[in-house]
C-alpha atoms as a PDB file:
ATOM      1  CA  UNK A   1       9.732  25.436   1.743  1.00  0.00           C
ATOM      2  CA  UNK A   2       6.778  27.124  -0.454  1.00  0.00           C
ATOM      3  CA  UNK A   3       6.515  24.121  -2.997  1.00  0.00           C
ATOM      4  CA  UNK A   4       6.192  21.328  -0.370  1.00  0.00           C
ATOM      5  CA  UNK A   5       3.747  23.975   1.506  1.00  0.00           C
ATOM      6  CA  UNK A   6       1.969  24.478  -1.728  1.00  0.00           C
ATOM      7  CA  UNK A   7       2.092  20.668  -2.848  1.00  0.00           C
ATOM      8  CA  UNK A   8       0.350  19.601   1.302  1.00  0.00           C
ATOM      9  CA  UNK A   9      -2.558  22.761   0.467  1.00  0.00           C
ATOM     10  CA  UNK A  10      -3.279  20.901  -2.872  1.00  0.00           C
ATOM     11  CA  UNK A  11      -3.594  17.242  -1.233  1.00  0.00           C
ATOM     12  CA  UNK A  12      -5.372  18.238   1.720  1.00  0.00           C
ATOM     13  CA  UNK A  13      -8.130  19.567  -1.644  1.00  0.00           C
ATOM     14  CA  UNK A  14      -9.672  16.367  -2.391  1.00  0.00           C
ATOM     15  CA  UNK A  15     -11.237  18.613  -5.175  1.00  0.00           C
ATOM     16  CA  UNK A  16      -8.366  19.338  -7.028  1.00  0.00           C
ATOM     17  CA  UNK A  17      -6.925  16.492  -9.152  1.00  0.00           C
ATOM     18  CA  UNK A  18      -4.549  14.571  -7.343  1.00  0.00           C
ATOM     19  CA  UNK A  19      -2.265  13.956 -10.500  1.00  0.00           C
ATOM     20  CA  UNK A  20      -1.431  18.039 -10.062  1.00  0.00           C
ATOM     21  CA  UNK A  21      -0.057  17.058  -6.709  1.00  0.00           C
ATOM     22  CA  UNK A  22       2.391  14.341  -7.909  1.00  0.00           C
ATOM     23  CA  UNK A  23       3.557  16.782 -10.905  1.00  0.00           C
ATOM     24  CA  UNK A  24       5.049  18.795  -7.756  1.00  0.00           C
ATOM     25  CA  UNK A  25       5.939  16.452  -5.939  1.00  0.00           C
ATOM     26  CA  UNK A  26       8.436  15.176  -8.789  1.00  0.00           C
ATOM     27  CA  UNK A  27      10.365  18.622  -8.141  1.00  0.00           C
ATOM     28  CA  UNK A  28      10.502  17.468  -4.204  1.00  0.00           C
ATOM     29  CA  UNK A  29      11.262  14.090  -5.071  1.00  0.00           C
ATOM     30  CA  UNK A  30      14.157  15.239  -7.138  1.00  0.00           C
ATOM     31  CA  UNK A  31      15.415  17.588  -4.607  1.00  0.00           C
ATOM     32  CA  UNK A  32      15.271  14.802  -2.445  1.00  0.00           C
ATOM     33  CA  UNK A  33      17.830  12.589  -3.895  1.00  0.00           C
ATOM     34  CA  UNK A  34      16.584   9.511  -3.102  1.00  0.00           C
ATOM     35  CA  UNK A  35      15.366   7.090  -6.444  1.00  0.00           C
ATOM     36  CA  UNK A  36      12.881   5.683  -4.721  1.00  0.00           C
ATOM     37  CA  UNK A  37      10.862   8.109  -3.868  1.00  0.00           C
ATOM     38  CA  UNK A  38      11.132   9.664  -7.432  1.00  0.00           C
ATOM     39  CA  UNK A  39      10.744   5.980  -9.136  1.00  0.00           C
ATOM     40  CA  UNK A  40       7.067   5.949  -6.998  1.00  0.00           C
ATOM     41  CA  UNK A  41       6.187   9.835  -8.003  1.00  0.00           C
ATOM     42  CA  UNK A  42       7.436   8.937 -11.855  1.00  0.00           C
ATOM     43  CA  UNK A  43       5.177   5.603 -11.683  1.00  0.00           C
ATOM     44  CA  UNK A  44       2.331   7.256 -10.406  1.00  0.00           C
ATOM     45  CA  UNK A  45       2.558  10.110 -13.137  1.00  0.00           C
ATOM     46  CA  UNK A  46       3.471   7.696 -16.241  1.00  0.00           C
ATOM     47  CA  UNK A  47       1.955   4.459 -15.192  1.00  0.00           C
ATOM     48  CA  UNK A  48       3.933   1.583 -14.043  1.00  0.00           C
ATOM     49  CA  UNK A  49       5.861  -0.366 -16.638  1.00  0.00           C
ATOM     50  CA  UNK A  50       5.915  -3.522 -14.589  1.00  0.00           C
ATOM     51  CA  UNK A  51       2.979  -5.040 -12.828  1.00  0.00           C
ATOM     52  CA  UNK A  52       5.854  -6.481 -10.183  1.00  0.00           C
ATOM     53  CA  UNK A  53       5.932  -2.584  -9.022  1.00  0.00           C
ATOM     54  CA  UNK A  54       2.536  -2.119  -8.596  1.00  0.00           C
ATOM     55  CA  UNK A  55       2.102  -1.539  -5.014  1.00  0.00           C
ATOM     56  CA  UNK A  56      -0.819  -2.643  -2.676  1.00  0.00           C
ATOM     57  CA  UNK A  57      -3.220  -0.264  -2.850  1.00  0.00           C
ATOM     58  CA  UNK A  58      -3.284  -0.752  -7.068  1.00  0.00           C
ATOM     59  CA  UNK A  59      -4.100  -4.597  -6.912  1.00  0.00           C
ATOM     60  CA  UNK A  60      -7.852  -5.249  -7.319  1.00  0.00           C
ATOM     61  CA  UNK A  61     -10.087  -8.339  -6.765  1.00  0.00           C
ATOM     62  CA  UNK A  62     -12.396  -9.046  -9.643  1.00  0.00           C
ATOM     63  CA  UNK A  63     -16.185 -10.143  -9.694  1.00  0.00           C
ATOM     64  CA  UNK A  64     -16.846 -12.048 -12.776  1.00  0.00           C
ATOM     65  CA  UNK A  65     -19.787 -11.520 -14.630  1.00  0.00           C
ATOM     66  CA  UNK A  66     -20.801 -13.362 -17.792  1.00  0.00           C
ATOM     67  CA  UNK A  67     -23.496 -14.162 -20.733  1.00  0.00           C
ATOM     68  CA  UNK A  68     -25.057 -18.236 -20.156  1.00  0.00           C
ATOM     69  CA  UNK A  69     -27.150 -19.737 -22.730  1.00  0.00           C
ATOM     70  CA  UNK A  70     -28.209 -23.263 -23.683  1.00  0.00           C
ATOM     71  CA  UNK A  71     -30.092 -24.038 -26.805  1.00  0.00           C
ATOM     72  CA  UNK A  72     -33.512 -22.478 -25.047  1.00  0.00           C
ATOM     73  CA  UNK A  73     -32.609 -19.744 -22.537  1.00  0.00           C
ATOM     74  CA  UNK A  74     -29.485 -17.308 -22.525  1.00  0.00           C
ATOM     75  CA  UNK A  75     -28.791 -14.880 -19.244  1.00  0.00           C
ATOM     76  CA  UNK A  76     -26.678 -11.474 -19.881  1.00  0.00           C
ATOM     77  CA  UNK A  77     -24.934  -9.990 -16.935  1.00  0.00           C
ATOM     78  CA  UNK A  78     -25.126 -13.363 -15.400  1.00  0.00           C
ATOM     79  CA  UNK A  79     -22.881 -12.969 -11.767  1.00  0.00           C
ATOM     80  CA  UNK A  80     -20.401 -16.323 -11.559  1.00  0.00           C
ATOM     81  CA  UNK A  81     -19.462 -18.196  -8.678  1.00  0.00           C
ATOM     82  CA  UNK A  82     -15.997 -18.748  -7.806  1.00  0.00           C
ATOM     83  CA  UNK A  83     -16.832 -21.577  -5.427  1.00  0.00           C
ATOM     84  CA  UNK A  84     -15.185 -23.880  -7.419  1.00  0.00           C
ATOM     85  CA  UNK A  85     -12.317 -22.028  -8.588  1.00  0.00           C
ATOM     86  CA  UNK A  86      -8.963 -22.932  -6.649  1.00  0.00           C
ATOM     87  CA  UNK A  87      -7.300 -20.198  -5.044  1.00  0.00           C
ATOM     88  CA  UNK A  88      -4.025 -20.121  -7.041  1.00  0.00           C
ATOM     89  CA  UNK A  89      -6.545 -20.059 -10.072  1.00  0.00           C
ATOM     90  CA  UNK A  90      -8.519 -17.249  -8.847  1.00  0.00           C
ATOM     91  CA  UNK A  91      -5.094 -15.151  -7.453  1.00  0.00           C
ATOM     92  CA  UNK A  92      -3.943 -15.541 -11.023  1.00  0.00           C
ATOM     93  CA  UNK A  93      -7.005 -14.556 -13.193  1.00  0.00           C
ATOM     94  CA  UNK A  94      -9.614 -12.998 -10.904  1.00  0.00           C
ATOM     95  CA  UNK A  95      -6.677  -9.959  -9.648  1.00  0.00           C
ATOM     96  CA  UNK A  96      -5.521  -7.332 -11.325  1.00  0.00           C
ATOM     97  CA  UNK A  97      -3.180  -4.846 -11.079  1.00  0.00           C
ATOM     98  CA  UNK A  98      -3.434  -1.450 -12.133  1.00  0.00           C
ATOM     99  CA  UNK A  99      -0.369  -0.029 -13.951  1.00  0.00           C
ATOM    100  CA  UNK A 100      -2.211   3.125 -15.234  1.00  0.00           C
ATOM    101  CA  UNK A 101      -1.403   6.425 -14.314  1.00  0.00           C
ATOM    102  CA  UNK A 102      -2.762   8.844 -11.699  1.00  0.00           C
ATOM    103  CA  UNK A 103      -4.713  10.692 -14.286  1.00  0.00           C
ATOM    104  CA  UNK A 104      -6.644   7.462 -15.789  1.00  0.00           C
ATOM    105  CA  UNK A 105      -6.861   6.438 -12.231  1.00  0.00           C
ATOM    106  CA  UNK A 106      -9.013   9.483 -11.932  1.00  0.00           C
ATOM    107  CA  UNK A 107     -10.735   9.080 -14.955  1.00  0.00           C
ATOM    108  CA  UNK A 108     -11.838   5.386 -13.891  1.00  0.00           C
ATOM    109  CA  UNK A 109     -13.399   6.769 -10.943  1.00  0.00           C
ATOM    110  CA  UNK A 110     -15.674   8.827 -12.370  1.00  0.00           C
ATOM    111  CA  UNK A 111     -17.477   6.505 -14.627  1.00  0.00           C
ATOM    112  CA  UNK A 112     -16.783   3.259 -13.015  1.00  0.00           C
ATOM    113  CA  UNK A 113     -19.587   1.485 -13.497  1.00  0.00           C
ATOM    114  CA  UNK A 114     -18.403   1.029 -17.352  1.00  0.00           C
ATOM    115  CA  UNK A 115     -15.059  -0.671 -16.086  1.00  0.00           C
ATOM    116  CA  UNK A 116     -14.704  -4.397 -17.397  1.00  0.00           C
ATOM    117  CA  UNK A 117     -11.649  -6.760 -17.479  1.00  0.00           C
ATOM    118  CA  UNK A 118     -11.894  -9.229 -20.265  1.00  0.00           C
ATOM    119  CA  UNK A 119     -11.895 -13.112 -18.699  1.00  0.00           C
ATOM    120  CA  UNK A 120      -9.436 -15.430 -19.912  1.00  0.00           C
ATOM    121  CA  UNK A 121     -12.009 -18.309 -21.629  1.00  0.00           C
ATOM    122  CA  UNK A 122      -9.590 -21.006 -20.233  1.00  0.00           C
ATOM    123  CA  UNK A 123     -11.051 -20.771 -16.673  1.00  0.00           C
ATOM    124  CA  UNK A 124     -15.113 -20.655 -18.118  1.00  0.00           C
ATOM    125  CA  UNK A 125     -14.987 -24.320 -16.556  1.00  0.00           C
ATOM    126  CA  UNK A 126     -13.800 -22.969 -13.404  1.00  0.00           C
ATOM    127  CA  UNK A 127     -17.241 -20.370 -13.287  1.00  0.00           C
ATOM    128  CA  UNK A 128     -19.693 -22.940 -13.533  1.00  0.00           C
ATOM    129  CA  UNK A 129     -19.889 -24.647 -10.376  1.00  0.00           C
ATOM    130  CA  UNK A 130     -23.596 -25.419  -9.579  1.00  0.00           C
ATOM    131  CA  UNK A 131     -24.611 -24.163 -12.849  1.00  0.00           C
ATOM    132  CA  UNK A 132     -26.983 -26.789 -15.400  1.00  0.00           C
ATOM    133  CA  UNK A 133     -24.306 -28.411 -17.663  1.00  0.00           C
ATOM    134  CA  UNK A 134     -26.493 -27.846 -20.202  1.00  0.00           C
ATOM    135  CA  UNK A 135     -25.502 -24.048 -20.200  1.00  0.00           C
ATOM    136  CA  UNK A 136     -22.159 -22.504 -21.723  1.00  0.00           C
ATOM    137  CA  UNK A 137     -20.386 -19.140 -20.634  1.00  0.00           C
ATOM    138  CA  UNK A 138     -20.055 -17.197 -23.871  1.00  0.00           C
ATOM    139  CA  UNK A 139     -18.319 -14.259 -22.470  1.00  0.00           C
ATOM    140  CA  UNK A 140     -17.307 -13.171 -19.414  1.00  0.00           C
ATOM    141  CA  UNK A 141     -15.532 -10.152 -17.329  1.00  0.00           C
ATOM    142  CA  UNK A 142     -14.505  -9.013 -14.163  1.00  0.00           C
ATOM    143  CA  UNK A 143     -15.170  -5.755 -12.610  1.00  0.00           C
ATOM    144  CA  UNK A 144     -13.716  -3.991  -9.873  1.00  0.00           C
ATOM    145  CA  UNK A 145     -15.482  -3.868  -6.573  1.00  0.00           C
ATOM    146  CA  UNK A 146     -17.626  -0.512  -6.361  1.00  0.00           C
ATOM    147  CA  UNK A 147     -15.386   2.376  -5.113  1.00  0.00           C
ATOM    148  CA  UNK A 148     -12.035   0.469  -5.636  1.00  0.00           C
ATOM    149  CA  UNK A 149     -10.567   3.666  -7.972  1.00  0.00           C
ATOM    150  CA  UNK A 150     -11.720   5.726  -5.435  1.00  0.00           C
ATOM    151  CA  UNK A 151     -10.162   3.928  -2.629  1.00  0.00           C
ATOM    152  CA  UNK A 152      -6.577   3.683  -4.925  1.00  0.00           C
ATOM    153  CA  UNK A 153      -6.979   7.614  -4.797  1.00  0.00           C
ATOM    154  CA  UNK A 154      -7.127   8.166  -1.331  1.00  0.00           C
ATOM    155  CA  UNK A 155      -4.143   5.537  -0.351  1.00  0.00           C
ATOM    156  CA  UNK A 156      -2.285   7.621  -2.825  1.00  0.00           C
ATOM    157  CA  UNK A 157      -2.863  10.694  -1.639  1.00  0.00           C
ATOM    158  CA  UNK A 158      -2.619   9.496   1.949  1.00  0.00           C
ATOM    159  CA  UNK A 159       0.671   7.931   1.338  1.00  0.00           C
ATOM    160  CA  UNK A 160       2.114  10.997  -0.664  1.00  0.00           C
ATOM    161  CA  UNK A 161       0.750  13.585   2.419  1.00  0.00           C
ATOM    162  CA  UNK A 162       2.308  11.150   5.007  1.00  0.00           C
ATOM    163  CA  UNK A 163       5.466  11.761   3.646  1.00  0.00           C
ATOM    164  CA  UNK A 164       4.818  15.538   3.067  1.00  0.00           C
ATOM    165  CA  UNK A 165       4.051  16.161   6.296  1.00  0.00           C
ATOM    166  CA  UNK A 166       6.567  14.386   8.026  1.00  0.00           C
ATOM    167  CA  UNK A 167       9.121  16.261   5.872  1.00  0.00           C
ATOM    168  CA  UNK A 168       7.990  19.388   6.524  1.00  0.00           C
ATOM    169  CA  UNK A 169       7.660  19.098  10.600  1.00  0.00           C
ATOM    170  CA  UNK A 170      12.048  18.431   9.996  1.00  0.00           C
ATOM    171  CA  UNK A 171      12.391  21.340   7.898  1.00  0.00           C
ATOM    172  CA  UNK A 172      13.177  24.586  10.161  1.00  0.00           C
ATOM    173  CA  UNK A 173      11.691  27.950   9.184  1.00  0.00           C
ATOM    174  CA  UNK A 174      14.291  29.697   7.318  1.00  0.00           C
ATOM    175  CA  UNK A 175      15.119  30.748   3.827  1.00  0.00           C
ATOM    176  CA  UNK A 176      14.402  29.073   0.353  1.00  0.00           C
ATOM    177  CA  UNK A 177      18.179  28.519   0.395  1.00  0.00           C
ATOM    178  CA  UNK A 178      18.369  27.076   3.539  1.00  0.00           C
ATOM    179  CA  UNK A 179      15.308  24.569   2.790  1.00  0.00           C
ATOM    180  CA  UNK A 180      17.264  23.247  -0.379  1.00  0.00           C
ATOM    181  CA  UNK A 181      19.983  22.207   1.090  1.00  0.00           C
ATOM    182  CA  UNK A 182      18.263  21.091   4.247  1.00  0.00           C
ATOM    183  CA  UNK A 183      15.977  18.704   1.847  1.00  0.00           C
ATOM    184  CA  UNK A 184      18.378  16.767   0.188  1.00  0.00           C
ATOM    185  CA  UNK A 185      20.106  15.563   3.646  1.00  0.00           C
ATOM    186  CA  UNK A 186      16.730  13.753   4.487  1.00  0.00           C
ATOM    187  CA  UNK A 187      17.579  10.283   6.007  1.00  0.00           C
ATOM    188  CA  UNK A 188      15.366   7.361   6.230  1.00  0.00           C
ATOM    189  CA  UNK A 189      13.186   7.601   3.236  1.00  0.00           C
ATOM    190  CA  UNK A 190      13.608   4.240   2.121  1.00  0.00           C
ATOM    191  CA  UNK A 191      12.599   2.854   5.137  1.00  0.00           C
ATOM    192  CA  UNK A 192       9.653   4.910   5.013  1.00  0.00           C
ATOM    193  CA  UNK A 193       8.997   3.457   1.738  1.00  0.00           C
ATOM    194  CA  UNK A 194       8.481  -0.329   2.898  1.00  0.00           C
ATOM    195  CA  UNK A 195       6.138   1.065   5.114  1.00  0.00           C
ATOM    196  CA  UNK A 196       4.443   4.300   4.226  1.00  0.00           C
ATOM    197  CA  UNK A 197       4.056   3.390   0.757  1.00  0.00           C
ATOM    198  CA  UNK A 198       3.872  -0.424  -0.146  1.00  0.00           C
ATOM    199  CA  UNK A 199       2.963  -1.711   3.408  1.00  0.00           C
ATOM    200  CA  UNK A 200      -0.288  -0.410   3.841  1.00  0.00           C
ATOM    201  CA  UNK A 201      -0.166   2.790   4.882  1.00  0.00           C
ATOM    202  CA  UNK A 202       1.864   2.627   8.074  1.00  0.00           C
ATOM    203  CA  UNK A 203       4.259   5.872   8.606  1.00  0.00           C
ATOM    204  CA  UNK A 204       7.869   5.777   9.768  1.00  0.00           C
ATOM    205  CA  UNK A 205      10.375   9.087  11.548  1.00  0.00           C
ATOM    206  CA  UNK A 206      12.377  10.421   9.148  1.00  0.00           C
ATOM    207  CA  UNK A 207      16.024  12.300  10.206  1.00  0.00           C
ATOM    208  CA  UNK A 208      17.962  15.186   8.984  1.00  0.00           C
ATOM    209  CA  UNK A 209      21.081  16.219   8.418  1.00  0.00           C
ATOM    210  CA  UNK A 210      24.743  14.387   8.081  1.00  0.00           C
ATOM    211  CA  UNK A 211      25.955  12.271  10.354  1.00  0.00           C
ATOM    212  CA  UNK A 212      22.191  12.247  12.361  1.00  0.00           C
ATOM    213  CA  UNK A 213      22.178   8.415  14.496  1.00  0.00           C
ATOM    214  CA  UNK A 214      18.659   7.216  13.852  1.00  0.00           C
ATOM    215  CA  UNK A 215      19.375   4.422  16.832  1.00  0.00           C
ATOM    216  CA  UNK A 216      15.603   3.636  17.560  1.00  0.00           C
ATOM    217  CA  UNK A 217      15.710   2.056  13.410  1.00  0.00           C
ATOM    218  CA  UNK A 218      18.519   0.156  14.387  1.00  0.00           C
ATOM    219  CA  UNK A 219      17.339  -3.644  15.321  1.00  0.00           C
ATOM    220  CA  UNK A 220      18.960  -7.390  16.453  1.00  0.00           C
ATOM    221  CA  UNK A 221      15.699  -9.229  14.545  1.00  0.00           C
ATOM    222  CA  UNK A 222      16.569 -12.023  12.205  1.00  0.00           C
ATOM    223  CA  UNK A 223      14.837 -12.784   9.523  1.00  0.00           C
ATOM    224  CA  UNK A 224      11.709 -15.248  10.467  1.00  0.00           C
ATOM    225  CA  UNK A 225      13.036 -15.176  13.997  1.00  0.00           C
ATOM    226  CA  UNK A 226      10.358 -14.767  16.744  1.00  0.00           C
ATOM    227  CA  UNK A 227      12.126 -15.036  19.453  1.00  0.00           C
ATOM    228  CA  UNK A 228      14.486 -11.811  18.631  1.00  0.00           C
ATOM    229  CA  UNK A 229      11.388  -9.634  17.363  1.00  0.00           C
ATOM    230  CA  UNK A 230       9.781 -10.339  20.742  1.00  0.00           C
ATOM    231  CA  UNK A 231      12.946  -9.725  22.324  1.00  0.00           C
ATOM    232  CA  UNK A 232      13.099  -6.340  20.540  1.00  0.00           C
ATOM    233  CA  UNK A 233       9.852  -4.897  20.966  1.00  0.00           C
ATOM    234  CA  UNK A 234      10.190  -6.453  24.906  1.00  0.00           C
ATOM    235  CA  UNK A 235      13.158  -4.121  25.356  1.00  0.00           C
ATOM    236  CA  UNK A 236      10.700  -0.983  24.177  1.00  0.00           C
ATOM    237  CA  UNK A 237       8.273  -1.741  26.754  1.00  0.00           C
ATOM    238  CA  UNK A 238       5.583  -3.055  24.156  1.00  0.00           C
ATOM    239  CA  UNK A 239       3.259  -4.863  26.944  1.00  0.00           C
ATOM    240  CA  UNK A 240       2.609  -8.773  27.084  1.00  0.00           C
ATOM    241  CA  UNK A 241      -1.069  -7.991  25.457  1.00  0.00           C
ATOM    242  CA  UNK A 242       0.246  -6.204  22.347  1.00  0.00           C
ATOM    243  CA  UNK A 243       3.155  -9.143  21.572  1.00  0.00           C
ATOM    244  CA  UNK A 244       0.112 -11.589  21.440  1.00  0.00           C
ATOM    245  CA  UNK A 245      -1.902 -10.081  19.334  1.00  0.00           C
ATOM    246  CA  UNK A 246       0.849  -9.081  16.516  1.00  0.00           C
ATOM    247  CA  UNK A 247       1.943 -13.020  16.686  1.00  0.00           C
ATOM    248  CA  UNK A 248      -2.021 -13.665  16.069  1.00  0.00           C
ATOM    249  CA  UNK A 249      -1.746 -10.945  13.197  1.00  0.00           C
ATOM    250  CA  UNK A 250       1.753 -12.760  11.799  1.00  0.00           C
ATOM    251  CA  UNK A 251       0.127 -16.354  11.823  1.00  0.00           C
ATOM    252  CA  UNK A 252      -3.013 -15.231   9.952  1.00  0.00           C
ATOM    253  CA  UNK A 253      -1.218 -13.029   7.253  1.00  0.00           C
ATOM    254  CA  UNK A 254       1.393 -15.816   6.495  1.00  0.00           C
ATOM    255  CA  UNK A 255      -1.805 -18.340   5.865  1.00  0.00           C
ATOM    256  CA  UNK A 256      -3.010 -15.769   3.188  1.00  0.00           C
ATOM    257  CA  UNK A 257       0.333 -14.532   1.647  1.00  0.00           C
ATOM    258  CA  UNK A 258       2.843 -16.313   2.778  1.00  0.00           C
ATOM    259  CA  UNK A 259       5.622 -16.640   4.457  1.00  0.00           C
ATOM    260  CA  UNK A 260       7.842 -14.163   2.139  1.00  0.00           C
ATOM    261  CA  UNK A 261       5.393 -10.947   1.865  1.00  0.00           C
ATOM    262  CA  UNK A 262       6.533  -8.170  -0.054  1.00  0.00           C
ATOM    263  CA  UNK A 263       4.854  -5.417   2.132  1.00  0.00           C
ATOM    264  CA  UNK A 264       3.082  -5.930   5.774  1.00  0.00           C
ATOM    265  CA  UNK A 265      -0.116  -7.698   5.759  1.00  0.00           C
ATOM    266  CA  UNK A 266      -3.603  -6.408   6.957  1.00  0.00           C
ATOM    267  CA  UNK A 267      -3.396  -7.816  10.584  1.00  0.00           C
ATOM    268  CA  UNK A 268       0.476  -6.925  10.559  1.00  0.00           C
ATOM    269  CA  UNK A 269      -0.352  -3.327   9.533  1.00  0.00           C
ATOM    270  CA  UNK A 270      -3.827  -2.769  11.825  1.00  0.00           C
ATOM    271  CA  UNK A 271      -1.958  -3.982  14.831  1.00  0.00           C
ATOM    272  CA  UNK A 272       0.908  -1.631  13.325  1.00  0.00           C
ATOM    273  CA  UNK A 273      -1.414   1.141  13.074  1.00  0.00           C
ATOM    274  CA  UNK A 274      -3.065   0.701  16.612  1.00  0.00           C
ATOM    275  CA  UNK A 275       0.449   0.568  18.472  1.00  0.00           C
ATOM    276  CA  UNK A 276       1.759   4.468  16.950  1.00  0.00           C
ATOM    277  CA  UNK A 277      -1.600   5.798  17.998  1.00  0.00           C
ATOM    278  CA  UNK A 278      -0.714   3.823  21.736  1.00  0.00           C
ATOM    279  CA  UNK A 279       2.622   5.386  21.161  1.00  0.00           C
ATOM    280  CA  UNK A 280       3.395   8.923  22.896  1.00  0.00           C
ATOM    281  CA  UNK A 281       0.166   7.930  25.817  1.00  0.00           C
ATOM    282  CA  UNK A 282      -0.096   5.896  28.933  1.00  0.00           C
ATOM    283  CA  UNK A 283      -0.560   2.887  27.276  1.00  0.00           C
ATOM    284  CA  UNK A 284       2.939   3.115  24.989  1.00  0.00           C
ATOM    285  CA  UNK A 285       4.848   5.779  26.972  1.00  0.00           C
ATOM    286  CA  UNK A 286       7.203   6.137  23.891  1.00  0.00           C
ATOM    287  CA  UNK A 287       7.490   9.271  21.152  1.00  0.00           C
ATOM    288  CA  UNK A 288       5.478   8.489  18.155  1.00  0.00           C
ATOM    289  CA  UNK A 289       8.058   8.996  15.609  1.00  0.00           C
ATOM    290  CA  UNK A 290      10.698   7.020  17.334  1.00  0.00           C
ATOM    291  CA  UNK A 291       7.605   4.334  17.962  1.00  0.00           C
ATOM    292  CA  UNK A 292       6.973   4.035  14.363  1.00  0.00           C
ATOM    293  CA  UNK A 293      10.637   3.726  13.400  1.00  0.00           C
ATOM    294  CA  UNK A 294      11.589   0.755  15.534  1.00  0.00           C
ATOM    295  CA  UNK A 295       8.777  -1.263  15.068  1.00  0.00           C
ATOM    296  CA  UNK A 296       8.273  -0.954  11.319  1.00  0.00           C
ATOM    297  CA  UNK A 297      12.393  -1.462  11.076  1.00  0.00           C
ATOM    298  CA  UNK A 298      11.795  -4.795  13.837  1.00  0.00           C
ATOM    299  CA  UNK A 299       9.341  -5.950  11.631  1.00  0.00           C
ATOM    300  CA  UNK A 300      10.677  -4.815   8.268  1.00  0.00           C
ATOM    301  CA  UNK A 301      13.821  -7.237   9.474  1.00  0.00           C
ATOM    302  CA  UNK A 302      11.688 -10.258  10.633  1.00  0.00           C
ATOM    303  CA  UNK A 303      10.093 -10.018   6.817  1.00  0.00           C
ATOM    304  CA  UNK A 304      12.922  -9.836   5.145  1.00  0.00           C
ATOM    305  CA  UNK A 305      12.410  -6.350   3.619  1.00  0.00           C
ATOM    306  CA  UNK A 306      15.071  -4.578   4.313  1.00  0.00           C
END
């Protein structure tokens, strides 16, 4: 299909703006029938309405800076410690989701340095742990971590090529005809989404046409139940090694978000990433698609995300 050709030449340009790449891929997204897919795409070109829809790659820890005086001294662009800042204090008003579009994304990239998020005054006393008492914050701000716009870019674009590219390996050469109809049978997308899109990064198989049996997204795992995921990925020959190491991963992304996440951690999704690239060699003899679709639907199940 020429557009989703032309739409994959324009990604893999990290000169062109990306924002031209999600205008087309609206058209795909549309041929593609599937809402969320074209909710993401229409997000990504108007901005999100809701900071709840924000995915990963958008949510951004923030260094606070601030002016300190006392009656005899005053420091500007004075760096403040968060040491004694609790953590549900510092998730609340030190992170910060962009809603923006693509566009402004962009435009935040290139002049970055000029990026500050107004501090809430209420936590001041929260910012001046080991500081003289005799001082006083008079303003503070948070800014982004250097590169962080740049970074949301290239998950974006990585997450929109994924998909792009995994479409078009299902599509058959043939006529523009053939490739419409062909496109709107596309099965598996919003699996793909918990994963490709707000889990960090990880891909998923995708299947065409009616009636096609995806079996290897098809799962037993309960929700929160280790004993059935291990079971699972035991009965596709995912070694002893591997099993230990994603319950290590599980453990220390529950401590940090939880035992309800809304996409798959970091450990969860490096341990995610390293077993597709096992998958298909000696050390995962298992077809990388089919790989990625049972154990992002295993673990998509033992979350409670789908």
């Amino acid at each position: 299909m020429k557009l989703l050709d032309d739409t994959i030449d324009l990604l893999s340009d990290a000169s062109q703006p990306l924002a031209n790449s999600f205008f087309k891929a609206q058209v795909i997204a549309h041929k593609l029938q599937d809402k969320q897919f074209e909710k993401w795409v229409r997000n990504e070109i108007k901005g999100y309405e809701s900071e709840a829809d924000v995915p990963a790659y958008r949510v951004v820890n923030l260094t606070p800076y601030g002016h300190v005086e006392n009656r005899a001294k005053r420091y500007n662009n004075f760096k403040l410690p968060v040491s004694g800042m609790p953590q549900e204090v510092r998730s609340q008003y030190l992170v910060y989701r962009h809603t923006q579009s693509i566009a402004v994304i962009e435009g935040f990239a290139r002049d970055s340095d000029k990026i500050s998020i107004s501090i809430d005054p209420i936590i001041y006393p929260f910012l001046m742990d080991g500081i003289d008492p005799s001082y006083s914050i008079t303003s503070a701000w948070g800014k982004p971590p250097a590169g962080a716009f740049a970074q949301i870019l290239n998950e974006a674009r990585s997450r929109l090529l994924d998909l792009l590219l995994n479409l078009q390996s299902l599509l058959p050469e043939g006529d523009k005809e053939t490739d419409v109809k062909l496109i709107s049978k596309v099965q598996g997308l919003n699996d793909m989404f918990k994963g490709a899109v707000f889990g960090h990064g990880a891909n998923i198989s995708l299947a065409i046409g009616e009636g096609n049996q995806a079996s290897h997204n098809k799962t037993s795992v309960a929700l929160g139940d280790t004993k059935s995921l291990v079971s699972e990925l035991k009965k596709h020959k995912v070694s002893k090694e591997d099993i230990a190491a994603l319950r290590v991963a599980i453990k220390s992304d529950v401590k940090s978000a939880g035992p309800s996440p809304q996409s798959f951690g970091p450990g969860v999704s490096s341990w995610l990433g390293g077993m597709i690239s096992k998958a298909g060699t000696p050390a995962w003899e298992i077809p990388s698609q089919v790989g990625a679709g049972l154990l992002i639907g295993a673990l998509s199940k033992f979350f409670g995300m789908s």
